[in-house]
C-alpha atoms as a PDB file:
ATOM      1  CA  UNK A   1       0.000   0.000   0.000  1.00  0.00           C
ATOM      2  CA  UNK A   2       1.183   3.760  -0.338  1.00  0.00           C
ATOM      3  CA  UNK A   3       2.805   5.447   2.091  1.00  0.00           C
ATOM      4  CA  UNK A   4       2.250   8.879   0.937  1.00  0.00           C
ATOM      5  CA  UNK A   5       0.242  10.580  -1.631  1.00  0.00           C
ATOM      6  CA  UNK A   6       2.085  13.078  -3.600  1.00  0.00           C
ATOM      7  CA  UNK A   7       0.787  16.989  -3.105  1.00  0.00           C
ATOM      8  CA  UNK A   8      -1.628  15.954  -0.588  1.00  0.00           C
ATOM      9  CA  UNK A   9      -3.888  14.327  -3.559  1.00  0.00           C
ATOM     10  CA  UNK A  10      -5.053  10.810  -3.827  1.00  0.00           C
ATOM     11  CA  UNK A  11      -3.042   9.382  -6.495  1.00  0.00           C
ATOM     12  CA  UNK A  12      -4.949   9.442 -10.149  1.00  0.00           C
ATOM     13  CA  UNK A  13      -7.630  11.843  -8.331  1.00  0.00           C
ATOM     14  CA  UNK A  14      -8.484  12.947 -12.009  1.00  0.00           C
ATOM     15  CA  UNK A  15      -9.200  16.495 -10.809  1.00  0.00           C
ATOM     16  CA  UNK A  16      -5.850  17.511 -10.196  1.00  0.00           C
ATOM     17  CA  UNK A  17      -3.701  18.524 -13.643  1.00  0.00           C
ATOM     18  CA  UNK A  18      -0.838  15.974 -13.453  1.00  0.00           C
ATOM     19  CA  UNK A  19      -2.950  12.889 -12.826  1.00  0.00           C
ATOM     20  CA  UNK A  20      -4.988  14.105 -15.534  1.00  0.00           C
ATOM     21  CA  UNK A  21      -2.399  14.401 -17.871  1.00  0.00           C
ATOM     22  CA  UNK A  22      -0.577  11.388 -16.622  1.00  0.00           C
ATOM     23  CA  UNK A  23      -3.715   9.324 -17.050  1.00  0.00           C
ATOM     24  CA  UNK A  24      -4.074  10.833 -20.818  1.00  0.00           C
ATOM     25  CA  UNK A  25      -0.300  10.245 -21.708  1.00  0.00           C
ATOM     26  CA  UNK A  26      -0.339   6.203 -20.242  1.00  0.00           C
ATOM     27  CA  UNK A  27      -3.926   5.709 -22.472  1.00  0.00           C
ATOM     28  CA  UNK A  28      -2.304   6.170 -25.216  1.00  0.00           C
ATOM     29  CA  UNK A  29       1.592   5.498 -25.146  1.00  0.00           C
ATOM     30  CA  UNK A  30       2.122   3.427 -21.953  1.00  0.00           C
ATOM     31  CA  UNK A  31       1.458  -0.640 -21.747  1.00  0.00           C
ATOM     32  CA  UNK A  32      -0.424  -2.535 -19.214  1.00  0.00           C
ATOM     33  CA  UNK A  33       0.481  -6.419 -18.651  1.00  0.00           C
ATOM     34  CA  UNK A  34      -0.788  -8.827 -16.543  1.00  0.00           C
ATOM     35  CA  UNK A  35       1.461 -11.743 -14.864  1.00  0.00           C
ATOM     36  CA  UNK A  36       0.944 -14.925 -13.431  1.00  0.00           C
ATOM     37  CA  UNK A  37      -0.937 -14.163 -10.525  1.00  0.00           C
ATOM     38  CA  UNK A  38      -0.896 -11.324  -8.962  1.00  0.00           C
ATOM     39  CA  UNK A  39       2.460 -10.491 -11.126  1.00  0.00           C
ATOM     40  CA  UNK A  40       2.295  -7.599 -14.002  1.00  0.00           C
ATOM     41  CA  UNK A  41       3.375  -4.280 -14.778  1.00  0.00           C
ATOM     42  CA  UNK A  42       2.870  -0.811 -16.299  1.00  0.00           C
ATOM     43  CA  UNK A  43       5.678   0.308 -18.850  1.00  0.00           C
ATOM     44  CA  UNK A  44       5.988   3.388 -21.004  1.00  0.00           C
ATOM     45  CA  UNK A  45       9.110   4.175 -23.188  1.00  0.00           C
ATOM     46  CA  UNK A  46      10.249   6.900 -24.350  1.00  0.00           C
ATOM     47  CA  UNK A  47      13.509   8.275 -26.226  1.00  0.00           C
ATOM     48  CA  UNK A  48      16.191   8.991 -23.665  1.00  0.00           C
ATOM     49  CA  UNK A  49      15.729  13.171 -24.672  1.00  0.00           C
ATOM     50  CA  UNK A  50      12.395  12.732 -22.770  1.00  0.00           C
ATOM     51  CA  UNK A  51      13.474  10.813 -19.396  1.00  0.00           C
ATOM     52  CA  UNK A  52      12.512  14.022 -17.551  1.00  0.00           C
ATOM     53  CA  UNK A  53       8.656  13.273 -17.923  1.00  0.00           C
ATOM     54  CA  UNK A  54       9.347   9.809 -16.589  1.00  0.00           C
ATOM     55  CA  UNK A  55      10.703  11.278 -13.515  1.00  0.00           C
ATOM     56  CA  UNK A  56       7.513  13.093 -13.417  1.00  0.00           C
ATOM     57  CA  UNK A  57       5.329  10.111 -13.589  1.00  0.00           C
ATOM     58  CA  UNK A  58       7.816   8.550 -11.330  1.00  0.00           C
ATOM     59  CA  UNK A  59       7.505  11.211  -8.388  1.00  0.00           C
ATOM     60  CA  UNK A  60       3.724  11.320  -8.905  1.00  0.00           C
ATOM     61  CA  UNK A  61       3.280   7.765  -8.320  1.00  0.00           C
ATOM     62  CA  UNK A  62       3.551   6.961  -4.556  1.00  0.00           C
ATOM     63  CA  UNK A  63       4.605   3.416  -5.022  1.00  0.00           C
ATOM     64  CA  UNK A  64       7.793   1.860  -5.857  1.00  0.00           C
ATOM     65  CA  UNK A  65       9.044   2.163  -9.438  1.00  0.00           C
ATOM     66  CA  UNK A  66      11.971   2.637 -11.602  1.00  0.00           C
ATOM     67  CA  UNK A  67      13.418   4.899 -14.257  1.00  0.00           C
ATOM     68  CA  UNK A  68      16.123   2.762 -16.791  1.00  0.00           C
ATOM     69  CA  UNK A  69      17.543   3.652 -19.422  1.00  0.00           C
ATOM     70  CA  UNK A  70      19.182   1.276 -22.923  1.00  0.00           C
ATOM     71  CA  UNK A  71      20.789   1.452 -25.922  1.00  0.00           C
ATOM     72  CA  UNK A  72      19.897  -0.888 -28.342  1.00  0.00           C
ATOM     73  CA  UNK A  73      19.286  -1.060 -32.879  1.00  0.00           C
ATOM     74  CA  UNK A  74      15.985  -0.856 -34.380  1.00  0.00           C
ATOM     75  CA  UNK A  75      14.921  -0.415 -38.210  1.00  0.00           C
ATOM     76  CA  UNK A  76      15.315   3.208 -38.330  1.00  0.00           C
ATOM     77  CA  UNK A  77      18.749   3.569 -36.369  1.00  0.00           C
ATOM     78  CA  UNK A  78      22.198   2.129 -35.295  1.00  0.00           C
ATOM     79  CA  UNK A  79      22.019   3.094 -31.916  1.00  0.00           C
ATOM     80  CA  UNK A  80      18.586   4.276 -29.911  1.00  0.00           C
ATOM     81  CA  UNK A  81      18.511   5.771 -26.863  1.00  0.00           C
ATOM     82  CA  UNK A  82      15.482   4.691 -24.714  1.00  0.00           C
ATOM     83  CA  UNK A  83      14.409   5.597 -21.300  1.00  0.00           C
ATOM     84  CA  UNK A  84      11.807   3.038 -19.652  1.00  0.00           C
ATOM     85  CA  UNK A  85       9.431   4.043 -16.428  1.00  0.00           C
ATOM     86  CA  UNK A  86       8.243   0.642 -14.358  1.00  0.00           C
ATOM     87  CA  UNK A  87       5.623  -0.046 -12.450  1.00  0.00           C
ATOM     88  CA  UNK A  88       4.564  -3.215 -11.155  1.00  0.00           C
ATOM     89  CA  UNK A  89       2.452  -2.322  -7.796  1.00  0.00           C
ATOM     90  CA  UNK A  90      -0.813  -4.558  -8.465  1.00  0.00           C
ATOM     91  CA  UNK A  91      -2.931  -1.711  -6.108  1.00  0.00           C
ATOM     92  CA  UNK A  92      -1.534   0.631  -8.910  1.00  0.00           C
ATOM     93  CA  UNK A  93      -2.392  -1.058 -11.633  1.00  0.00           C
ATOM     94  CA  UNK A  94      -6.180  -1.780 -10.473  1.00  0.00           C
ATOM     95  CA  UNK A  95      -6.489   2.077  -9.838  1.00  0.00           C
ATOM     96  CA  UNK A  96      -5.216   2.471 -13.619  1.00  0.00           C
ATOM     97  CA  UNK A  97      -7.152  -0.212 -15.089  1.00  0.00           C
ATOM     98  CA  UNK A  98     -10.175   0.866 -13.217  1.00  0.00           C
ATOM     99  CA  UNK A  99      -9.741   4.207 -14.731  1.00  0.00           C
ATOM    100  CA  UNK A 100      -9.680   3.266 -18.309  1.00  0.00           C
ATOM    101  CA  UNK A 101      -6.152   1.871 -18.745  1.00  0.00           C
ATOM    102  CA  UNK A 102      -7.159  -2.010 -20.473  1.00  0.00           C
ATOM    103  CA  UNK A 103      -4.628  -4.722 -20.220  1.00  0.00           C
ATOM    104  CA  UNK A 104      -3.046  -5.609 -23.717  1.00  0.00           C
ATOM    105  CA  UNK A 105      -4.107  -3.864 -26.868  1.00  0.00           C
ATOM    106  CA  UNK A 106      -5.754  -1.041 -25.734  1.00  0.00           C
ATOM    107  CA  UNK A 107      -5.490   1.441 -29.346  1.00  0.00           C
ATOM    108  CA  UNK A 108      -9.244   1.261 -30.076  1.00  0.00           C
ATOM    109  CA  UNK A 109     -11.208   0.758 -27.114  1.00  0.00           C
ATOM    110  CA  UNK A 110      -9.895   3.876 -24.599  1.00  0.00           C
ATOM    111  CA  UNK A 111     -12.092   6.614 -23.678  1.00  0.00           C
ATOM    112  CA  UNK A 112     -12.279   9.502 -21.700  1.00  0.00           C
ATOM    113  CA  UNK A 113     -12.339   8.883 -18.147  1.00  0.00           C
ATOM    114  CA  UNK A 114     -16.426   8.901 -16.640  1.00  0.00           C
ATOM    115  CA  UNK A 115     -16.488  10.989 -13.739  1.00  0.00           C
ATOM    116  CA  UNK A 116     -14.865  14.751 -12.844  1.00  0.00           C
ATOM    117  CA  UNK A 117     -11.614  15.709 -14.508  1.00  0.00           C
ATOM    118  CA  UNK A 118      -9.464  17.844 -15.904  1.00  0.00           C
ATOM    119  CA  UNK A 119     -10.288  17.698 -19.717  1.00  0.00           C
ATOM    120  CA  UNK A 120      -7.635  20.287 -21.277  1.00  0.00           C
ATOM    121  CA  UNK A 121      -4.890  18.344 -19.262  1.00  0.00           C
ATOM    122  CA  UNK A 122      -5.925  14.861 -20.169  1.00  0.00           C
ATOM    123  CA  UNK A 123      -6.061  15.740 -23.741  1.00  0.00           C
ATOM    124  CA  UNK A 124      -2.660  17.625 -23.972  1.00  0.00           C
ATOM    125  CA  UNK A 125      -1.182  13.843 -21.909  1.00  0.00           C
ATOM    126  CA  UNK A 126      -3.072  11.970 -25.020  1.00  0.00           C
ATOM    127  CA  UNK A 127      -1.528  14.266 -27.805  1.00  0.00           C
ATOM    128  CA  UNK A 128       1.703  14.913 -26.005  1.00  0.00           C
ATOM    129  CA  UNK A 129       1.393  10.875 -27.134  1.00  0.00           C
ATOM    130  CA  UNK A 130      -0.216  10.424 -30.033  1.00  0.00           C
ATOM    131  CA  UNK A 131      -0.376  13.675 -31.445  1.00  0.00           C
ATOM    132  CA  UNK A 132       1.901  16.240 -33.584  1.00  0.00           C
ATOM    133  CA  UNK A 133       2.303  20.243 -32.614  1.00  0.00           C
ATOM    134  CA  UNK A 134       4.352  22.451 -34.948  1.00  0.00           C
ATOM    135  CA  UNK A 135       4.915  23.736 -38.492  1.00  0.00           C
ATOM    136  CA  UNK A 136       3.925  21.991 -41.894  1.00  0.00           C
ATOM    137  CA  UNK A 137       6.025  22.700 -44.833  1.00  0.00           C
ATOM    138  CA  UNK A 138       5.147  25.837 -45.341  1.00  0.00           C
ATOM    139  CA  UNK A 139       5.667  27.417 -42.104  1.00  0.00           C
ATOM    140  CA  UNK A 140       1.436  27.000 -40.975  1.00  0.00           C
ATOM    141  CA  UNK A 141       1.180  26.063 -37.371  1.00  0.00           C
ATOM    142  CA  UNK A 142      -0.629  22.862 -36.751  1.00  0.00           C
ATOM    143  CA  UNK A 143      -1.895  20.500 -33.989  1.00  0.00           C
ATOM    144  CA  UNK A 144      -3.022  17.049 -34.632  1.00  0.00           C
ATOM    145  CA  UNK A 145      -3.806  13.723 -33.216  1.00  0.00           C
ATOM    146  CA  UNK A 146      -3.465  10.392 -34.601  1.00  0.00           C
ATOM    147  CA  UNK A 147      -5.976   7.617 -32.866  1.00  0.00           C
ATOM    148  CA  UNK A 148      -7.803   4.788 -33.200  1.00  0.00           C
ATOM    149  CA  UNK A 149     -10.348   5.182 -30.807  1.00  0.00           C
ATOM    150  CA  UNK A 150     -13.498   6.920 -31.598  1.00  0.00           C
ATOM    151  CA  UNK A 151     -14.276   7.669 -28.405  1.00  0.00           C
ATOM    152  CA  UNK A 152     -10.929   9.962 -28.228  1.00  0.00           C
ATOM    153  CA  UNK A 153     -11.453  11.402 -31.595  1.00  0.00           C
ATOM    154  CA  UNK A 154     -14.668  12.759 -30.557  1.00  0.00           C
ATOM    155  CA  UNK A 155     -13.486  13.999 -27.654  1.00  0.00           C
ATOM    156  CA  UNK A 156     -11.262  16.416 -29.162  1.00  0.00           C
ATOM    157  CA  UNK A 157     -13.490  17.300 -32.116  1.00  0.00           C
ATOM    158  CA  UNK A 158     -15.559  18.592 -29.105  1.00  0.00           C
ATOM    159  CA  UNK A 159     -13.010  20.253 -27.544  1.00  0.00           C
ATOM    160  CA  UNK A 160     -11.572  22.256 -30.306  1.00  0.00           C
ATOM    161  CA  UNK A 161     -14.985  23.147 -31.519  1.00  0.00           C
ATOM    162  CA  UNK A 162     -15.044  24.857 -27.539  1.00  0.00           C
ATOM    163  CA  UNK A 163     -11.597  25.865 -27.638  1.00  0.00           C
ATOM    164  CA  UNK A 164     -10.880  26.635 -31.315  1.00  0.00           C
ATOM    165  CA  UNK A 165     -14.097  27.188 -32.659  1.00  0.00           C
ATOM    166  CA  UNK A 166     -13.820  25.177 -35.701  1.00  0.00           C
ATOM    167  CA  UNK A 167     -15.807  21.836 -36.134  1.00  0.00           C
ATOM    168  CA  UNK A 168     -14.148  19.068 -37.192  1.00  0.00           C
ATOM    169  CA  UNK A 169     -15.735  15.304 -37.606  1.00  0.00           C
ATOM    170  CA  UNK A 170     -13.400  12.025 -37.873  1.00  0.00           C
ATOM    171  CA  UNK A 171     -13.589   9.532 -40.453  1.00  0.00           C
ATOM    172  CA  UNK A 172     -11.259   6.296 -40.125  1.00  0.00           C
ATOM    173  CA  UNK A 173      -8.752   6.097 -43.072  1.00  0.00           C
ATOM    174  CA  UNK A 174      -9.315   3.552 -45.497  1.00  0.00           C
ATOM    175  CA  UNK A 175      -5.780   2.045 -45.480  1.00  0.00           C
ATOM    176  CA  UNK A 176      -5.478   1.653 -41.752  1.00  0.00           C
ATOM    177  CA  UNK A 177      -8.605   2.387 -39.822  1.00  0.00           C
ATOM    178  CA  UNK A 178      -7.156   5.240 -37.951  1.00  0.00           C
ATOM    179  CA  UNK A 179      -8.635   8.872 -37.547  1.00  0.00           C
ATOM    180  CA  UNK A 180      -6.360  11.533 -38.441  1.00  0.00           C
ATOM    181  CA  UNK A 181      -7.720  15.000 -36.609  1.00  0.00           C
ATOM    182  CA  UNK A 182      -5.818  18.165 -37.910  1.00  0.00           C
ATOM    183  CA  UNK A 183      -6.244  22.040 -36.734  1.00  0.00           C
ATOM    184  CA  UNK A 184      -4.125  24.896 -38.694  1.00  0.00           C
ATOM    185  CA  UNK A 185      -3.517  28.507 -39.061  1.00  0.00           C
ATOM    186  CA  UNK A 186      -5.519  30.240 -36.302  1.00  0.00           C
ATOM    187  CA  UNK A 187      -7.524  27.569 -34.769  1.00  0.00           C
ATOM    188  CA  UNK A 188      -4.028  25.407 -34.131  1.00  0.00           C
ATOM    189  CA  UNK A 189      -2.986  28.556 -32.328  1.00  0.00           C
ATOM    190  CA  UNK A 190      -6.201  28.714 -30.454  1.00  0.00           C
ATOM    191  CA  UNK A 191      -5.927  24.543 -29.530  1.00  0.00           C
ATOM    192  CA  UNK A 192      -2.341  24.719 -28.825  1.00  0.00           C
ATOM    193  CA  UNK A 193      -2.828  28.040 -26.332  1.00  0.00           C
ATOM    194  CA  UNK A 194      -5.790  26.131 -24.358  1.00  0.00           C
ATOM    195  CA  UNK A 195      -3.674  22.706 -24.105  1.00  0.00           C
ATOM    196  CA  UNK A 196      -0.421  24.288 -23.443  1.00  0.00           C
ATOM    197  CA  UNK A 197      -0.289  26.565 -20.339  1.00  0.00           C
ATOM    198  CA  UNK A 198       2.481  28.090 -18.026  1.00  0.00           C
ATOM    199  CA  UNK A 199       3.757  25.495 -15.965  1.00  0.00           C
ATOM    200  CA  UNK A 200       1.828  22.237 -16.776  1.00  0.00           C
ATOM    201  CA  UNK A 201       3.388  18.776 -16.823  1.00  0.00           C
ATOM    202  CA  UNK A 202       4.055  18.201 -20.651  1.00  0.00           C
ATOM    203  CA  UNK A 203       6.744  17.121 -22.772  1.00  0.00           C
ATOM    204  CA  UNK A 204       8.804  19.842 -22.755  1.00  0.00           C
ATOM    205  CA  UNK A 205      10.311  20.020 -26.783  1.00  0.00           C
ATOM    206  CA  UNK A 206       5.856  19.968 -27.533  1.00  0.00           C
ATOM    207  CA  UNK A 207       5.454  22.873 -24.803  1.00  0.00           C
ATOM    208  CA  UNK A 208       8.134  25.065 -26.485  1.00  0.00           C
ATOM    209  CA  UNK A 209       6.732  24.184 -30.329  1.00  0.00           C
ATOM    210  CA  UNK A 210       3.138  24.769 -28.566  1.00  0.00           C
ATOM    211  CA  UNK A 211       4.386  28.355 -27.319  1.00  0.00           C
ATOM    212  CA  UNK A 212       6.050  29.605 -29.898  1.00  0.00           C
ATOM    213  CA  UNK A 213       2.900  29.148 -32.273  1.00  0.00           C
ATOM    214  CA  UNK A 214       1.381  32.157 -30.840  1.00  0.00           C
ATOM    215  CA  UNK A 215       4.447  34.073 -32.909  1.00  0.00           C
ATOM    216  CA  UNK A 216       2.365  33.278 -36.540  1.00  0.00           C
ATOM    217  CA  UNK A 217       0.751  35.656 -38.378  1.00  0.00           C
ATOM    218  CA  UNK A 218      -1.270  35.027 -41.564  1.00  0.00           C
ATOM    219  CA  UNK A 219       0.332  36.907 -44.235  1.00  0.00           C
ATOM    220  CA  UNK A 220      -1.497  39.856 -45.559  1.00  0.00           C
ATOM    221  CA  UNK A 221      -2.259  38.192 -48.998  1.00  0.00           C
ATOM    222  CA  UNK A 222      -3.250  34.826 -47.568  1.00  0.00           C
ATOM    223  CA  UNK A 223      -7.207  34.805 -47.227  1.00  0.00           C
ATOM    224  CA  UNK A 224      -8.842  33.080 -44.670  1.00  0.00           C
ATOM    225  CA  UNK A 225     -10.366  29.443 -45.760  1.00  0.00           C
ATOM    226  CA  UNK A 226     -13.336  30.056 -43.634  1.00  0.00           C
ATOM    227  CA  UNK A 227     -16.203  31.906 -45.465  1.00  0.00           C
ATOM    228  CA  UNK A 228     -18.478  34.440 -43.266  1.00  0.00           C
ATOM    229  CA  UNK A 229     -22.091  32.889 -43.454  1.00  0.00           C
ATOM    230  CA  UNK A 230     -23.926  36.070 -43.737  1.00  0.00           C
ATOM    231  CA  UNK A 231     -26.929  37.220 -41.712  1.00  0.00           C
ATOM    232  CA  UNK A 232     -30.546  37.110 -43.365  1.00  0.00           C
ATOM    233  CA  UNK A 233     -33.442  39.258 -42.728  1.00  0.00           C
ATOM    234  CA  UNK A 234     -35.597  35.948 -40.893  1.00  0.00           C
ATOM    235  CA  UNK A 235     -32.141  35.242 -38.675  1.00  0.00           C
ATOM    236  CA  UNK A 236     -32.283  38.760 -37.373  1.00  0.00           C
ATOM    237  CA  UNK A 237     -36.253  38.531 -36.622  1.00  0.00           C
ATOM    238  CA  UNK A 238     -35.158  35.251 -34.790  1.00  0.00           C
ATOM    239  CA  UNK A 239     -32.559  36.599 -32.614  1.00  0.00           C
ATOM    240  CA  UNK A 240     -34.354  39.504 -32.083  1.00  0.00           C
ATOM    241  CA  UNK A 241     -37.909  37.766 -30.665  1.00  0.00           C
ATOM    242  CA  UNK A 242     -35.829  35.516 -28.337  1.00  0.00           C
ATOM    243  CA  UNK A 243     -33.971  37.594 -26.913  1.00  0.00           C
ATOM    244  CA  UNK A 244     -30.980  35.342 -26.295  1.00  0.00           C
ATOM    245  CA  UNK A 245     -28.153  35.046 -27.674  1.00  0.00           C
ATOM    246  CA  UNK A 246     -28.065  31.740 -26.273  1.00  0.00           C
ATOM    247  CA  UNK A 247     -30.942  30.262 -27.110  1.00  0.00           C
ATOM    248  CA  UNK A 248     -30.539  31.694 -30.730  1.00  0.00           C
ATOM    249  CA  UNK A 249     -27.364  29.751 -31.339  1.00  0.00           C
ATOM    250  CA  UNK A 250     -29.194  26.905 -30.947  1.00  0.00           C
ATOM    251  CA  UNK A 251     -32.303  27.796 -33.086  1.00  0.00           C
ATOM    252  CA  UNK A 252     -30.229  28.933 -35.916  1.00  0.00           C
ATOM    253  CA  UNK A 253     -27.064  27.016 -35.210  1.00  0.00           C
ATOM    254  CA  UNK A 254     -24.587  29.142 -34.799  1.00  0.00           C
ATOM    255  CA  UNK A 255     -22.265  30.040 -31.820  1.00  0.00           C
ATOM    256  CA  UNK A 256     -23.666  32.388 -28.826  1.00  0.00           C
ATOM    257  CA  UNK A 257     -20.561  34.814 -29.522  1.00  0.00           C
ATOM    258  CA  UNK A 258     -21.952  35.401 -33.121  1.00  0.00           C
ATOM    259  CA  UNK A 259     -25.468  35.886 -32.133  1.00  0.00           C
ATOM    260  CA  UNK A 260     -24.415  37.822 -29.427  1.00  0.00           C
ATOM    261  CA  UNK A 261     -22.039  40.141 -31.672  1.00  0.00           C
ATOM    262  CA  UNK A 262     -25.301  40.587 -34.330  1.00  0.00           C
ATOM    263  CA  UNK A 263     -27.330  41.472 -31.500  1.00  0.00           C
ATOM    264  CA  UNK A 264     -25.153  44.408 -30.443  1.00  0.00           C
ATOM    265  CA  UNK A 265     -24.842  45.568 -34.027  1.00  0.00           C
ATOM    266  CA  UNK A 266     -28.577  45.566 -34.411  1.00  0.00           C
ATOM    267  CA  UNK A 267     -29.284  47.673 -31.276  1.00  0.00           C
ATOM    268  CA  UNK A 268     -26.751  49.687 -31.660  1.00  0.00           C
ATOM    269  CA  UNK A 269     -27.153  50.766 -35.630  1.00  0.00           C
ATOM    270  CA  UNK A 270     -24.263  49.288 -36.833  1.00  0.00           C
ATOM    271  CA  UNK A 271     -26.576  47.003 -39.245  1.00  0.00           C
ATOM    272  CA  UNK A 272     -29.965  47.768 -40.354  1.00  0.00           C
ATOM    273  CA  UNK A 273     -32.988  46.606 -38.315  1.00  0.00           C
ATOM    274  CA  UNK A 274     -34.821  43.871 -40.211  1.00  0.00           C
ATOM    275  CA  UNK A 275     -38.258  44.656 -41.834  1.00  0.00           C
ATOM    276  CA  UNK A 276     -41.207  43.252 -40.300  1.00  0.00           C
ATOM    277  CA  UNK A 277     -43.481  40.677 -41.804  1.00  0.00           C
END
């Protein structure tokens, strides 16, 4: 049993940031195993350049565990540095698994934790795993998340549709079965400013990518791939007779800021009152 729980916090209380994260991050890039008996354990590897978030999970954990590190060939190098966090406490691993961390192959069947927690810093521990933040070709910021699971997919078309205000749905790809979620330009900036705050537990070569997206400006000639759906007369005689910006979004589906925006304009002259019918 634990001794100690870091912070003060129960560990994996899914309200506090790090758990959050930590619980995101093991969903999608750490391994669960069972043993005979009671025997198993949690892994996650990493490259060596990232052995400081293992110490992380490491010092958040309040069980025994261990922090190695190898050398070793694969397909795609001579030599690969690896760093490997442990852990093999059977309490902790029934507090992860009961959480949404399956034994085995887990790619297509995680989800979102059920409960209270924190949903910006679960998501930034899944894409922080899965996921890509930076520059295409070009020089356009992006953030994007490669996943199997639908459930996750979803979850972060919902979020960036909150965060960045752009819908996005997910469609497996044909070759592999995998959804492939991708935010640019502004709305990348948006995601990545909302995921990637002062001082949260992240890997830190995403964090400074993440930050430095907020330096982008759309050049002067580019034009913005989103078209403006204009107002009509009948959408203005809506929003007027309900009163609410609110309940207007939904009626004519579009987002309370717009509705509220058109109803300033509209009381305050900027556009012309609608005619009545």
């Amino acid at each position: 049993m634990a001794e100690h729980e870091p912070n003060g916090h129960q560990f994996m209380d899914l309200r506090v940031p790090e758990y959050a994260y930590m619980l995101g991050f093991l969903q999608a890039d750490g391994h669960l195993e069972r043993g005979a008996g009671k025997k198993g354990k949690l892994s996650v590897e990493l490259n060596a350049r990232d052995i400081g978030l293992l110490r992380e999970f490491q010092n958040l954990t309040p069980y025994y565990s261990s922090v190695t590190e190898r050398t070793r060939s694969t397909n795609f190098a001579e030599s690969h540095n690896s760093a490997t966090w442990t852990l093999c406490s059977l309490e902790a691993r029934t507090v992860l698994n009961d959480l949404g961390l399956p034994y085995g192959r887990k790619s297509k069947t995680i989800a979102p934790p059920r409960g209270e927690f924190s949903h910006h810093d679960y998501l930034r521990g899944v894409i922080d795993a899965d996921g890509s933040v930076g520059y295409t070709g070009k020089g356009f910021p992006f953030v994007s998340l490669t996943t199997a699971s639908t459930a996750i997919g979803r979850f972060l078309c919902d979020y960036g549709k909150q965060v960045a205000g752009v819908q996005r749905t997910i469609k497996r790809n044909e070759r592999d079965g995998i959804y492939n979620v991708l935010y640019a330009m502004e709305a990348a900036q948006r995601l990545a400013a909302g995921l990637y705050y002062p001082g949260c537990l992240s890997l830190k070569r995403k964090h400074t990518v993440a930050d430095s997206l907020s330096a982008w400006v759309r050049p002067a000639r580019m034009r913005s791939a989103h078209t403006r759906r204009r107002w009509t007369a009948a959408e203005d005689r809506i929003l007027l007779k309900l009163n609410s910006p609110t309940a207007a979004a939904e009626a004519l589906d579009r987002t309370p800021q717009s509705c509220n925006l058109r109803m300033w304009r509209l009381r305050s002259d900027q556009v012309p009152m609608p005619s009545e019918q």
